[in-house]
N, C-alpha and C. Protein backbone atom coordinates (compact mmCIF):
# COMPACT_ATOMS: atom_id res chain seq x y z
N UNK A 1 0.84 -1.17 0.00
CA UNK A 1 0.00 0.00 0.00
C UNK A 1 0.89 1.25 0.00
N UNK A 2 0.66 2.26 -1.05
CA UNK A 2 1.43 3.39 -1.26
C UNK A 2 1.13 4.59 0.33
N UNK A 3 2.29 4.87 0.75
CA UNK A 3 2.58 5.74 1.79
C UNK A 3 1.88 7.24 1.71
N UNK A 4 0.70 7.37 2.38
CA UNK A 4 -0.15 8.71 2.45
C UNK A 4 0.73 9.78 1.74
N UNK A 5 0.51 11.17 0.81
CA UNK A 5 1.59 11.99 1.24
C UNK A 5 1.25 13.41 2.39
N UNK A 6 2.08 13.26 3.16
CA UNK A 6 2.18 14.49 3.74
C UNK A 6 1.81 15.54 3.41
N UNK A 7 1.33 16.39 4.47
CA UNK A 7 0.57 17.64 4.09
C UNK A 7 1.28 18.94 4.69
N UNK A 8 1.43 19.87 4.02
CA UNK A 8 2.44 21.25 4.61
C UNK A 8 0.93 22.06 4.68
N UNK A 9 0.90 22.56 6.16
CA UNK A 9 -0.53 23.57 6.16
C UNK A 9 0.15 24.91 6.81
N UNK A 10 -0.34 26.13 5.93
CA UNK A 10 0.89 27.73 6.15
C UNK A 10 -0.14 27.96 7.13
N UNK A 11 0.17 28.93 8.31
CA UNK A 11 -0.23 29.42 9.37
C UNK A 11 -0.11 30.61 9.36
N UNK A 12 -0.64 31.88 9.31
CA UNK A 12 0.14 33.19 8.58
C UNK A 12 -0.23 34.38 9.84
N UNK A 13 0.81 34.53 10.32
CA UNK A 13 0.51 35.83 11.78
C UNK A 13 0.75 37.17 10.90
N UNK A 14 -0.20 37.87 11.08
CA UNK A 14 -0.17 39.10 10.81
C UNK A 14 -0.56 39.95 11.88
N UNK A 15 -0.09 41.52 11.56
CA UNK A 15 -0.82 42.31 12.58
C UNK A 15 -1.46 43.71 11.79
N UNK A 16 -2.87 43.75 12.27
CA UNK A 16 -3.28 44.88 11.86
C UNK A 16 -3.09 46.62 12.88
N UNK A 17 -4.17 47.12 12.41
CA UNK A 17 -4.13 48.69 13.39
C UNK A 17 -4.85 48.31 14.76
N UNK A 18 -5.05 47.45 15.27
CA UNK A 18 -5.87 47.59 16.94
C UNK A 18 -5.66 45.65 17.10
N UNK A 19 -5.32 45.18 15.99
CA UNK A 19 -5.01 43.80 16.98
C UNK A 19 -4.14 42.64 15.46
N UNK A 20 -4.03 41.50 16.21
CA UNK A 20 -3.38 40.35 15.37
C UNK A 20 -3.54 39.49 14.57
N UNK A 21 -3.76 38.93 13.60
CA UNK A 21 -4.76 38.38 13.46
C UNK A 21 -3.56 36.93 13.26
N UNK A 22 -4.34 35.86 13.18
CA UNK A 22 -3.96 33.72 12.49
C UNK A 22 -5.06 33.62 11.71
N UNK A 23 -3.94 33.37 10.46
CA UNK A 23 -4.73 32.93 9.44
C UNK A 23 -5.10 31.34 9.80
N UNK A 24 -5.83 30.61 9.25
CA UNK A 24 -5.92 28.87 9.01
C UNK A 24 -5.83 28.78 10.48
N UNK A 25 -6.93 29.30 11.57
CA UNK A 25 -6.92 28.91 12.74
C UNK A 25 -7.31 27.62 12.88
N UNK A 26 -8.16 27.21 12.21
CA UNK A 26 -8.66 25.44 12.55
C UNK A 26 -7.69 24.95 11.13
N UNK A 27 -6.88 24.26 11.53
CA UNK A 27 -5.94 23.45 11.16
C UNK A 27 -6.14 22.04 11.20
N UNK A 28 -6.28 21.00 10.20
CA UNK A 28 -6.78 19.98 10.41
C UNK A 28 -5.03 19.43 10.02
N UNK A 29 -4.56 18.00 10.89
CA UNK A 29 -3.26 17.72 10.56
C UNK A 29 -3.03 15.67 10.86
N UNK A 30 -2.31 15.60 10.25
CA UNK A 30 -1.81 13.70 10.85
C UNK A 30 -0.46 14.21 11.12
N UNK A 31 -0.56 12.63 12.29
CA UNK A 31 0.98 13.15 12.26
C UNK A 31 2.03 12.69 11.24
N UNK A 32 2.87 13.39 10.94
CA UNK A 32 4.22 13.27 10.00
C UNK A 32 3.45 14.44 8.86
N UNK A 33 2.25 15.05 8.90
CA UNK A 33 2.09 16.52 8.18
C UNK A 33 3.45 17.51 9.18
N UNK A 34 2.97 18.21 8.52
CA UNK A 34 3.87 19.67 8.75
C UNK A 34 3.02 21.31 8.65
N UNK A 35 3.23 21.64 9.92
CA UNK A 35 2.96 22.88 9.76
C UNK A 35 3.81 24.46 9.73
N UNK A 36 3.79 25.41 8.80
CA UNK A 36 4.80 26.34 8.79
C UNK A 36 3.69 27.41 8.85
N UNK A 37 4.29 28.18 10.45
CA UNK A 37 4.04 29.29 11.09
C UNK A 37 4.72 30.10 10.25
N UNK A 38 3.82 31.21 9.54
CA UNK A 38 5.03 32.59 8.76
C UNK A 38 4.37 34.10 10.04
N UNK A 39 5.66 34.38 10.39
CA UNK A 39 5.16 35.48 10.88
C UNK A 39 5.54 36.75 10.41
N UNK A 40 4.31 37.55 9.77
CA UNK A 40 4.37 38.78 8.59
C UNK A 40 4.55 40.16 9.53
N UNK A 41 4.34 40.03 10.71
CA UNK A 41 4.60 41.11 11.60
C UNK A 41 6.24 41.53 11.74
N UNK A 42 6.28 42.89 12.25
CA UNK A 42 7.53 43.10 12.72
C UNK A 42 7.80 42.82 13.66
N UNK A 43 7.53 42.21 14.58
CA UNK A 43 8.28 41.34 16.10
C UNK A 43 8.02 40.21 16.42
N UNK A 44 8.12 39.92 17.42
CA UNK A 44 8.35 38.67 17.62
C UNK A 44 6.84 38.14 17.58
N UNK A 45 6.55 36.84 17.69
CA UNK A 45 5.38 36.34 17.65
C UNK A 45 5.38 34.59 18.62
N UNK A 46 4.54 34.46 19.38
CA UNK A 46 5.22 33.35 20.89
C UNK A 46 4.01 32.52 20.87
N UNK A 47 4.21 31.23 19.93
CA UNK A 47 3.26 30.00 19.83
C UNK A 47 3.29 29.24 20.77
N UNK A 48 2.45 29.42 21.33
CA UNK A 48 1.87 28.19 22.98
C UNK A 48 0.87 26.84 22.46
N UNK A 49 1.09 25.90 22.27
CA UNK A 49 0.17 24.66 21.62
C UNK A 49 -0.18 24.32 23.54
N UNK A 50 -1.33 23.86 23.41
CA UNK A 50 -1.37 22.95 24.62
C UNK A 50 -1.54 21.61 25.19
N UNK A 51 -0.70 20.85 23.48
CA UNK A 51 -0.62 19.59 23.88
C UNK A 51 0.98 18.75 23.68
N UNK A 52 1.43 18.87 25.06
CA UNK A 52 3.04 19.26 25.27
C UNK A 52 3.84 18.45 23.91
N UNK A 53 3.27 17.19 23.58
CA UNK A 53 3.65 16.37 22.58
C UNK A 53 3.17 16.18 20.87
N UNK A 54 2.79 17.63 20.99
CA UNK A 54 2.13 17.41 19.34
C UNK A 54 3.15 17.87 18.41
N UNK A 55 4.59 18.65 18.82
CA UNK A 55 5.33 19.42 18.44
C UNK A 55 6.96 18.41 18.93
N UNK A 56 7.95 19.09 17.98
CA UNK A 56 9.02 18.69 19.10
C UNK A 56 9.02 20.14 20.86
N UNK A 57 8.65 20.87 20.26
CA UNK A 57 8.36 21.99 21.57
C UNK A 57 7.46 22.34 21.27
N UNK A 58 6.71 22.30 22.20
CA UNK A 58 5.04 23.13 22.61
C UNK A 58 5.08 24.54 22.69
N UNK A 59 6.05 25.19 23.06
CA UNK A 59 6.21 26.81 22.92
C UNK A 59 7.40 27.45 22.07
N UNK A 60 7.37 27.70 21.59
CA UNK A 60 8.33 28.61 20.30
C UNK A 60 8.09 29.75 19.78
N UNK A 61 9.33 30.32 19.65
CA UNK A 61 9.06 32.35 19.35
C UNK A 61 9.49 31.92 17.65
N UNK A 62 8.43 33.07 17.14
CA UNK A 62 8.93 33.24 15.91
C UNK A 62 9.24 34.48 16.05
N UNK A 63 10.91 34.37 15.26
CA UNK A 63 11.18 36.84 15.38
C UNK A 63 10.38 36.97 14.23
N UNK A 64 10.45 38.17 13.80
CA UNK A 64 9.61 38.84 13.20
C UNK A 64 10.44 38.65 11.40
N UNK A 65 8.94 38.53 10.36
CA UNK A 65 9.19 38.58 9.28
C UNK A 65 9.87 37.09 9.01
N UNK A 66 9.85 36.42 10.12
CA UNK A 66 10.89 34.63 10.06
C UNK A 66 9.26 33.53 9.56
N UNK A 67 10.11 32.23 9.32
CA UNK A 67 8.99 31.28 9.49
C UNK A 67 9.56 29.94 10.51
N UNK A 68 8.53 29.02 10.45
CA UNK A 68 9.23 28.22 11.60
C UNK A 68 8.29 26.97 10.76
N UNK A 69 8.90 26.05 10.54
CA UNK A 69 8.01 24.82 10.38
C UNK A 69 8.10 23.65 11.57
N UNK A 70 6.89 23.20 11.83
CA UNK A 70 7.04 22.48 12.85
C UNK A 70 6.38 20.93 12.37
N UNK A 71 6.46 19.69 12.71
CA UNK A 71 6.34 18.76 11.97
C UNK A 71 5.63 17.81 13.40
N UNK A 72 4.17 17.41 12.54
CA UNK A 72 3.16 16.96 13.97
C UNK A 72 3.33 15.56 14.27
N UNK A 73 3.85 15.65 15.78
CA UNK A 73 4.52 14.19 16.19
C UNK A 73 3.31 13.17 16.48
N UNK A 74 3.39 11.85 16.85
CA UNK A 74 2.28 10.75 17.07
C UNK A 74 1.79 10.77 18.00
N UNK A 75 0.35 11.62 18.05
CA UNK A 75 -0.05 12.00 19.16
C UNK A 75 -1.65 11.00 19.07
N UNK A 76 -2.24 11.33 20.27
CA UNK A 76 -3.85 10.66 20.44
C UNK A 76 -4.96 11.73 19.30
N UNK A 77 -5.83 11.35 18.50
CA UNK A 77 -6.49 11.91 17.81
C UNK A 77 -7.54 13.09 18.87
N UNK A 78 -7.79 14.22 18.39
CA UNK A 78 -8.42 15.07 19.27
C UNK A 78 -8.29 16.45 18.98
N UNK A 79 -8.16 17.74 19.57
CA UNK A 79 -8.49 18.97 19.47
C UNK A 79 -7.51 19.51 20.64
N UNK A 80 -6.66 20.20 19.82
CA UNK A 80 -5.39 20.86 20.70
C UNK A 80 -5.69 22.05 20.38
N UNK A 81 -5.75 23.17 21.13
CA UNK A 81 -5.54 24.36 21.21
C UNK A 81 -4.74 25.08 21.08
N UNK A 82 -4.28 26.17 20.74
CA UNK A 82 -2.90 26.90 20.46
C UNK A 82 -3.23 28.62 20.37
N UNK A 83 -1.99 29.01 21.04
CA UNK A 83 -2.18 30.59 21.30
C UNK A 83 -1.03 31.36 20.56
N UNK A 84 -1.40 32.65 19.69
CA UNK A 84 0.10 32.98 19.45
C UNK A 84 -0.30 34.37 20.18
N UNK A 85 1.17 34.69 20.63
CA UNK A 85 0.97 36.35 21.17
C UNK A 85 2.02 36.90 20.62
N UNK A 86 1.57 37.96 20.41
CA UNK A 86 2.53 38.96 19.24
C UNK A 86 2.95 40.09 19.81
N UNK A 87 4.06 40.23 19.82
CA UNK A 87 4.98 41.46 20.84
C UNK A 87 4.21 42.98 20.05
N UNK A 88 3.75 43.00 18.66
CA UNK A 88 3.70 43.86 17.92
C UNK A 88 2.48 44.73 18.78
N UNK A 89 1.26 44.31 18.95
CA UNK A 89 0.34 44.72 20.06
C UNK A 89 0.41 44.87 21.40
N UNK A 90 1.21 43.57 21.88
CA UNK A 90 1.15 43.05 22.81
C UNK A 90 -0.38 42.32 23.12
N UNK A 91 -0.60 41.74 22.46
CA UNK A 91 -1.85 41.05 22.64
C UNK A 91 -1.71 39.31 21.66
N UNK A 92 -2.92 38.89 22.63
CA UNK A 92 -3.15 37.24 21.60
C UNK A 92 -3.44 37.61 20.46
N UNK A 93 -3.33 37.02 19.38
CA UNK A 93 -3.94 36.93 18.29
C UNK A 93 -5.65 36.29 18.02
N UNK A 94 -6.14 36.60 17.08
CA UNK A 94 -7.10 35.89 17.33
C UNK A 94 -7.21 35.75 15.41
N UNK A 95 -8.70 34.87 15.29
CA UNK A 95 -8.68 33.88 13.83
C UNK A 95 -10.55 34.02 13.98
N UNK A 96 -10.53 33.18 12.39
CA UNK A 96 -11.98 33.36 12.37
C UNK A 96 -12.44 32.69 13.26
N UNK A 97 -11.88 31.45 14.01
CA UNK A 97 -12.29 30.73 15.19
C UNK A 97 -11.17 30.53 16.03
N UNK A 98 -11.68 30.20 17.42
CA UNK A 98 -10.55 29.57 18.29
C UNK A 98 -9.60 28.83 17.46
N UNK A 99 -8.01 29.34 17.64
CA UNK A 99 -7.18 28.26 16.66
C UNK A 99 -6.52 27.35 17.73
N UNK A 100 -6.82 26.11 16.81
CA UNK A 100 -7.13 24.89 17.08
C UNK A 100 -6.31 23.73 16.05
N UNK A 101 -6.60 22.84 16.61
CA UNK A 101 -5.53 21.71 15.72
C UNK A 101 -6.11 20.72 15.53
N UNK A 102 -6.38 20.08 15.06
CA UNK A 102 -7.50 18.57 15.03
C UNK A 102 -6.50 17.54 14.31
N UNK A 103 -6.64 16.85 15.26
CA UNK A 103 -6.05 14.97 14.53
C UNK A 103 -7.13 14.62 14.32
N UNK A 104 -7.59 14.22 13.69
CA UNK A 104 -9.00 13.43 13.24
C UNK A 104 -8.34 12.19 13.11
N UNK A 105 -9.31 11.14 13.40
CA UNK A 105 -9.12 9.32 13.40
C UNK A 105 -8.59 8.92 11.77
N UNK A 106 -7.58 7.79 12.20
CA UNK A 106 -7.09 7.60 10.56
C UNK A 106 -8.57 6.83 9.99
């Protein structure tokens, strides 16, 4: 049986005039996908996941104008949460919904 292929899903931090915004807040992923955080702001930008093992690190700064790819380890299928806060406001970011991560069942 031919080997799934992997999926790269872009995550895109921006900041506007009064707040931050995440693009692709509900993120659907398996593990051995890949996700690349671009952060379009000028400062730093500080990704909190809250499921310590979905990542090789659960918290990571992106500096500003950088990207970061992170690659989703073998975790239990379910709904992980994730926060970015952006030095540029000083505030969370926010998305068209709570951003979120979903393993869905193979």
């Amino acid at each position: 049986m031919p080997e799934l292929t992997k999926r790269l899903t872009e995550v895109r931090i921006t900041c506007g005039k009064t707040s931050c915004k995440v693009s692709e807040a509900f993120v659907l992923a398996l593990p051995g996908d890949r996700i690349r955080f671009v952060n379009q702001t000028a400062a730093d930008a500080h990704v909190h996941v809250s499921e310590e093992n979905l990542f090789d690190d659960a918290r990571f700064t992106i500096s500003a104008g950088r990207v970061k790819t992170m690659m989703v380890r073998e975790v239990q299928r379910g709904f992980y949460p994730y926060a970015v806060f952006c030095d540029c406001k000083g505030k969370f970011c926010t998305g068209s919904s709570m951003p979120i991560i979903i393993i869905p069942r193979r």
